[in-house]
N, C-alpha and C. Protein backbone atom coordinates (compact mmCIF):
# COMPACT_ATOMS: atom_id res chain seq x y z
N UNK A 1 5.37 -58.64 5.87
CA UNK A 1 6.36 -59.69 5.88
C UNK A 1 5.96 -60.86 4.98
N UNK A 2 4.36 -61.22 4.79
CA UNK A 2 4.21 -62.12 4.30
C UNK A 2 4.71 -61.93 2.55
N UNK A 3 5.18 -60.98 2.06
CA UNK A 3 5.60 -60.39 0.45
C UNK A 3 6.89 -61.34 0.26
N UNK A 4 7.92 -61.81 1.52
CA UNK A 4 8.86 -62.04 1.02
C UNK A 4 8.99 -63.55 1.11
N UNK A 5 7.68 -64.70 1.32
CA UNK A 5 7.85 -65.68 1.58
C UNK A 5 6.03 -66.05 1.65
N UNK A 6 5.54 -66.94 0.81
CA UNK A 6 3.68 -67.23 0.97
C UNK A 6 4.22 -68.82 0.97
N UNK A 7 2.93 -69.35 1.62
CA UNK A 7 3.17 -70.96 1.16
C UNK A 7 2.01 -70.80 0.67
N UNK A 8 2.03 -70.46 -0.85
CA UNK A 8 0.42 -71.04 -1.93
C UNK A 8 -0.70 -70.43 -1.21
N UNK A 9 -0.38 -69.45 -0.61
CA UNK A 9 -2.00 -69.12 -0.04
C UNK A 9 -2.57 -70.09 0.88
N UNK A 10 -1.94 -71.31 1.71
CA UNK A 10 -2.17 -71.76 2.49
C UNK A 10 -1.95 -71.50 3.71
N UNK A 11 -2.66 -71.53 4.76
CA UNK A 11 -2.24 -71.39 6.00
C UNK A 11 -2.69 -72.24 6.94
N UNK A 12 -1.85 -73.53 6.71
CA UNK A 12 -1.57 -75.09 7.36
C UNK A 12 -0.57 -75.07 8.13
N UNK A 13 -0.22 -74.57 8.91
CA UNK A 13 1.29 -75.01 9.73
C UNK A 13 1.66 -75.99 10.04
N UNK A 14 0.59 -77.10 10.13
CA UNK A 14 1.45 -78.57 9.99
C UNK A 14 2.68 -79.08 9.14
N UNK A 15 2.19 -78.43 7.66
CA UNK A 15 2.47 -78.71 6.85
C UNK A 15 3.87 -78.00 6.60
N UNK A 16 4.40 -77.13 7.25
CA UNK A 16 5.45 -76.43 7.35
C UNK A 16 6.40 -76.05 8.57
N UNK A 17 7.35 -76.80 9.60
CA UNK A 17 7.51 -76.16 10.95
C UNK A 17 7.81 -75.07 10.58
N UNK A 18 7.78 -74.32 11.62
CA UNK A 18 8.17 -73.11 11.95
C UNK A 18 9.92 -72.90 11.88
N UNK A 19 10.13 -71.57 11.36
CA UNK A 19 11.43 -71.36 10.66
C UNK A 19 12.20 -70.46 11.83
N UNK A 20 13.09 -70.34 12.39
CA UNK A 20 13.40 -69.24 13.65
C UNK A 20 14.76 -68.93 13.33
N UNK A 21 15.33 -67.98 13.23
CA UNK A 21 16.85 -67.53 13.41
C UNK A 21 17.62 -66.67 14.35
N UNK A 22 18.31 -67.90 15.36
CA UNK A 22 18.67 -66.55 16.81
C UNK A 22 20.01 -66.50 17.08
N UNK A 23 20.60 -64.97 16.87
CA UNK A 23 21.98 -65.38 17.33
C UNK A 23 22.33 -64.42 18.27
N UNK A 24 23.32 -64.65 18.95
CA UNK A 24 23.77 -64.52 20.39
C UNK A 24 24.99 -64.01 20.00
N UNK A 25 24.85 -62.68 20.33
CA UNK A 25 26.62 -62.38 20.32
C UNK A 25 27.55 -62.43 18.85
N UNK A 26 26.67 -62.77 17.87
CA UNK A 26 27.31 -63.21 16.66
C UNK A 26 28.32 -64.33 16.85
N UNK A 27 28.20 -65.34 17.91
CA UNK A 27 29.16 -66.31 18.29
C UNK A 27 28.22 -67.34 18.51
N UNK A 28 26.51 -66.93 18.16
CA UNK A 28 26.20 -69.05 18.31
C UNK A 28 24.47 -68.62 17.93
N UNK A 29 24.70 -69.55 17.02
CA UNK A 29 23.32 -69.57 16.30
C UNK A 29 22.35 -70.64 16.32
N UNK A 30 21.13 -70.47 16.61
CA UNK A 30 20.02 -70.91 16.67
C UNK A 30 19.09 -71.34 15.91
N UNK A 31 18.95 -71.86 14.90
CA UNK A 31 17.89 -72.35 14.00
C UNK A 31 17.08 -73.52 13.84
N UNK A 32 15.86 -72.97 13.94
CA UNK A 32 14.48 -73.92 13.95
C UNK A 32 13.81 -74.36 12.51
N UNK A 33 13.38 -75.40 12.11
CA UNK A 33 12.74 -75.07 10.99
C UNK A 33 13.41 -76.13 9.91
N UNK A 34 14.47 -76.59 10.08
CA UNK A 34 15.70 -77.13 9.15
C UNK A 34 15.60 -78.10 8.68
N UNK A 35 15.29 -79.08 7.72
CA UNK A 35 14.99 -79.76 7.32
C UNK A 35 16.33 -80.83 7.08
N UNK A 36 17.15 -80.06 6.63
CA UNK A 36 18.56 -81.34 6.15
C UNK A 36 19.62 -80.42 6.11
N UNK A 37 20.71 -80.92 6.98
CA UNK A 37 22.70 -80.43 6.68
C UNK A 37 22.57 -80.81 5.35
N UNK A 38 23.22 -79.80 4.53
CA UNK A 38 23.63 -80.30 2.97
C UNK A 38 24.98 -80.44 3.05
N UNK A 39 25.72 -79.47 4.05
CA UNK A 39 27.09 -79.60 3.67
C UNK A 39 26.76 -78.86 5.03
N UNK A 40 28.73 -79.43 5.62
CA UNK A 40 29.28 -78.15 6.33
C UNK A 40 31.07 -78.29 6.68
N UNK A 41 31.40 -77.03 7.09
CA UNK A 41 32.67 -77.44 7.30
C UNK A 41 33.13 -76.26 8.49
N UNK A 42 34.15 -76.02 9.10
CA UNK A 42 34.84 -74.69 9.84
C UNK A 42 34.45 -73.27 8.99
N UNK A 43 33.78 -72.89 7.43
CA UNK A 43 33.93 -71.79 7.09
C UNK A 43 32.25 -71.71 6.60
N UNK A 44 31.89 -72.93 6.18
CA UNK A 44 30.51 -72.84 5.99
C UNK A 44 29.48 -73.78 5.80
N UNK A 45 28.51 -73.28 6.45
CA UNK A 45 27.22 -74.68 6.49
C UNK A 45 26.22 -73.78 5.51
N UNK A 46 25.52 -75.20 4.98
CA UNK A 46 24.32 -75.23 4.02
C UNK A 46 23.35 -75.86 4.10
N UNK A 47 21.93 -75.40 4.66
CA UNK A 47 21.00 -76.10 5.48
C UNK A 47 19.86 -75.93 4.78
N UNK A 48 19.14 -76.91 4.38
CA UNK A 48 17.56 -76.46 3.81
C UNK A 48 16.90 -76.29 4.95
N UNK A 49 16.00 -74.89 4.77
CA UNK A 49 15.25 -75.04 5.99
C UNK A 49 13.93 -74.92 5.12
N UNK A 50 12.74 -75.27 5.91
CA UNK A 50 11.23 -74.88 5.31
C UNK A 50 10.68 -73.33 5.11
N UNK A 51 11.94 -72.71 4.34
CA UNK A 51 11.60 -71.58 3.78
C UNK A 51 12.87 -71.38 3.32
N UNK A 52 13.62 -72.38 2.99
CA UNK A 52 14.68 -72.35 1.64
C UNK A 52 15.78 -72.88 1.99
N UNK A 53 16.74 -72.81 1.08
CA UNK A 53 18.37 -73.25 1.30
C UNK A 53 18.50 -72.15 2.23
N UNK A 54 19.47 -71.97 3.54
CA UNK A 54 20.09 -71.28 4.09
C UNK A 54 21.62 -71.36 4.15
N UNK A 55 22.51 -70.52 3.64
CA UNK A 55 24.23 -70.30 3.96
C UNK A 55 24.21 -69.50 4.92
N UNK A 56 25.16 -69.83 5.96
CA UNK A 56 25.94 -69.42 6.91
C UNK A 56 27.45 -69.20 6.94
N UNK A 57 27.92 -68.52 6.43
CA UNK A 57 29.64 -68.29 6.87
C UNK A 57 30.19 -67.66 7.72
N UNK A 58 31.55 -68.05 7.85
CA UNK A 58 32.01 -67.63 8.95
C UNK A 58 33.54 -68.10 9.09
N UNK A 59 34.23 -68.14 10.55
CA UNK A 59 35.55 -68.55 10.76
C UNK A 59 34.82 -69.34 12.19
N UNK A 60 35.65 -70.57 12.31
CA UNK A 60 35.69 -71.61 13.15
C UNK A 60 34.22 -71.93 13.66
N UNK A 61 33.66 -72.37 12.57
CA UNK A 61 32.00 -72.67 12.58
C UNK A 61 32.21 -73.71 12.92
N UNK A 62 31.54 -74.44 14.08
CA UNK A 62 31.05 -75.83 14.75
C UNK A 62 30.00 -75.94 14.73
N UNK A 63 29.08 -77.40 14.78
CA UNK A 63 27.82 -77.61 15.08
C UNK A 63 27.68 -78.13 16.82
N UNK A 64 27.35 -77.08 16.96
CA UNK A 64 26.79 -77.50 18.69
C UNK A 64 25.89 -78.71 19.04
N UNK A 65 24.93 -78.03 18.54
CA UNK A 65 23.67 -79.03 18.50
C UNK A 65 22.96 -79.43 17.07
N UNK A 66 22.36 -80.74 16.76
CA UNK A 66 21.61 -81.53 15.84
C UNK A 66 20.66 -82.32 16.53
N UNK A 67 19.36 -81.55 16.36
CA UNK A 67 18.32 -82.57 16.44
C UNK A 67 17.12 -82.61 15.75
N UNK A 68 17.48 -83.51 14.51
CA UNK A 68 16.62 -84.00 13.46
C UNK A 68 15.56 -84.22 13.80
N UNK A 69 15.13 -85.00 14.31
CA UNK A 69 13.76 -84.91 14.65
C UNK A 69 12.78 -83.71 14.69
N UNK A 70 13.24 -82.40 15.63
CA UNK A 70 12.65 -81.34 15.78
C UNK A 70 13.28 -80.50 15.21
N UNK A 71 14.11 -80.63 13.92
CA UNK A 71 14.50 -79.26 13.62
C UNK A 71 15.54 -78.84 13.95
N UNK A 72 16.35 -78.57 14.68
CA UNK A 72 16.78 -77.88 15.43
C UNK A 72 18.69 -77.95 15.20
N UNK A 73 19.16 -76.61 14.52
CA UNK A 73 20.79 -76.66 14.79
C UNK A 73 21.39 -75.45 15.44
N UNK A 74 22.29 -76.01 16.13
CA UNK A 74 23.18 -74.63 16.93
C UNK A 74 24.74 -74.66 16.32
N UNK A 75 25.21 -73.17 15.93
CA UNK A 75 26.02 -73.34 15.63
C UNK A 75 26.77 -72.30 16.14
N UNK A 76 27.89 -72.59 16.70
CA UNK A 76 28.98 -71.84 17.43
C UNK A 76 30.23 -71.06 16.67
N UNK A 77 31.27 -70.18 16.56
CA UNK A 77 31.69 -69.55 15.91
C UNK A 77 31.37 -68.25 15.47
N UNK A 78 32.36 -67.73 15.21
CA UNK A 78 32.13 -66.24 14.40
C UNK A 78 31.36 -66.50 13.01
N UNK A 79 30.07 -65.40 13.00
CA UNK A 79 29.19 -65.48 11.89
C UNK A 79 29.74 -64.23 10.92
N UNK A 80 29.76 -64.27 9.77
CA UNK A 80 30.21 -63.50 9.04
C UNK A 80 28.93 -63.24 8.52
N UNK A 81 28.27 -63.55 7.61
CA UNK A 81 26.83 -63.26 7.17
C UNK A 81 25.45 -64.83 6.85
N UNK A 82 24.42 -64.50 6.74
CA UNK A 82 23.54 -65.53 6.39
C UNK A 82 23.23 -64.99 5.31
N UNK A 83 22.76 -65.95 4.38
CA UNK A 83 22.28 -65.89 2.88
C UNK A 83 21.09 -66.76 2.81
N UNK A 84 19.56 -66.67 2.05
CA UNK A 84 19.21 -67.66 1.77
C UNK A 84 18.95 -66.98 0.44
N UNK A 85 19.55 -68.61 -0.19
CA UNK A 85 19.32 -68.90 -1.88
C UNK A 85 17.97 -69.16 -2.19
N UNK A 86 17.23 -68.98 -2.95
CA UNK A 86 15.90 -69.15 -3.14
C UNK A 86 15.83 -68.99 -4.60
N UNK A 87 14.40 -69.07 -5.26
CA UNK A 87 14.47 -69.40 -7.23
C UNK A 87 14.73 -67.96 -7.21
N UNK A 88 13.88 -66.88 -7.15
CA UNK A 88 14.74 -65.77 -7.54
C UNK A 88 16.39 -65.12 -7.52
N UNK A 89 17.06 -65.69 -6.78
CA UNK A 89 18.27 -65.70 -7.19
C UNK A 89 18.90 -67.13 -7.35
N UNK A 90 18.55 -67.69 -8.66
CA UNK A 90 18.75 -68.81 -9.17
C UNK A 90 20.36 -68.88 -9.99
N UNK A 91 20.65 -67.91 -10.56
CA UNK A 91 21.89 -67.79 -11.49
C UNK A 91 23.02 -67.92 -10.06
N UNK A 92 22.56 -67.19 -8.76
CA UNK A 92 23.96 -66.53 -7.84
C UNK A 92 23.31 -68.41 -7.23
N UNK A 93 22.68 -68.90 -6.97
CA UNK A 93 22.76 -70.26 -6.25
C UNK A 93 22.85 -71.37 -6.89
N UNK A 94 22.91 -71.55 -8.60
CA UNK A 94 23.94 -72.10 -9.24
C UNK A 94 25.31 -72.06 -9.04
N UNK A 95 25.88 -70.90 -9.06
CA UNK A 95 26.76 -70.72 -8.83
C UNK A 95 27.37 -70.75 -7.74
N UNK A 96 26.75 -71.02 -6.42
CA UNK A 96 27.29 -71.20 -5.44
C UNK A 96 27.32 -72.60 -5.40
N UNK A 97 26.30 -73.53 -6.41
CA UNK A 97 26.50 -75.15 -6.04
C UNK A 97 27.97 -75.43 -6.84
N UNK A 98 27.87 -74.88 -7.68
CA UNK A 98 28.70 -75.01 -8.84
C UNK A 98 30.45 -74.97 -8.32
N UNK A 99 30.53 -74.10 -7.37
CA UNK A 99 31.80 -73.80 -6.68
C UNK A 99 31.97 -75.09 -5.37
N UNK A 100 30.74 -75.35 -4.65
CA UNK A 100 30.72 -76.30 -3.38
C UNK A 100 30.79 -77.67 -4.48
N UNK A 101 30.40 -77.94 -5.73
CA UNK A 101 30.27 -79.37 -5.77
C UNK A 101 31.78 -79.42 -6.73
N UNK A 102 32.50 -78.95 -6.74
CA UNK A 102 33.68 -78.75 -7.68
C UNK A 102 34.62 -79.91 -7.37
């Protein structure tokens, strides 16, 4: 597992919370780790977490829960798929800013 994600050969966990993704039913999601909402709306949220940009889409996406401090968002609604953008797919997450900042 560690092939698809290293922090520099460090292994500090301070320095990184912990990243978690839990969903229930495909109707309410759980994520630990999150650093900042970039965007969101009813079809899709865009979240940096401490192991990348994360997209979430879907139909009638709500935010349940926000708590900045620890990380922590819940999000309710039908999940259609998760994506995380990262530098190797740099051309497809241009292009996804490119369409959200239009």
């Amino acid at each position: 597992m560690s092939q698809f994600y290293e922090s520099n050969g460090t292994n500090n966990k301070s320095s990184m919370p912990d990243h978690d993704v839990m969903m229930k039913g495909r109707r309410l999601l759980e994520i630990t780790g999150v650093k900042q909402v970039e965007s969101f709306d009813n079809e899709e949220f865009l979240l940096e977490t401490s192991m990348g940009f994360l997209s979430v889409r879907g139909q009638n996406l709500q935010m349940k829960n926000l708590d900045v401090d620890k990380g922590i968002v819940s999000i309710k609604g039908k999940v259609f798929d998760l994506v995380y953008l990262d530098e190797q797919s740099g051309d497809k997450a241009k292009g996804f800013f490119g369409k959200l900042f239009k």
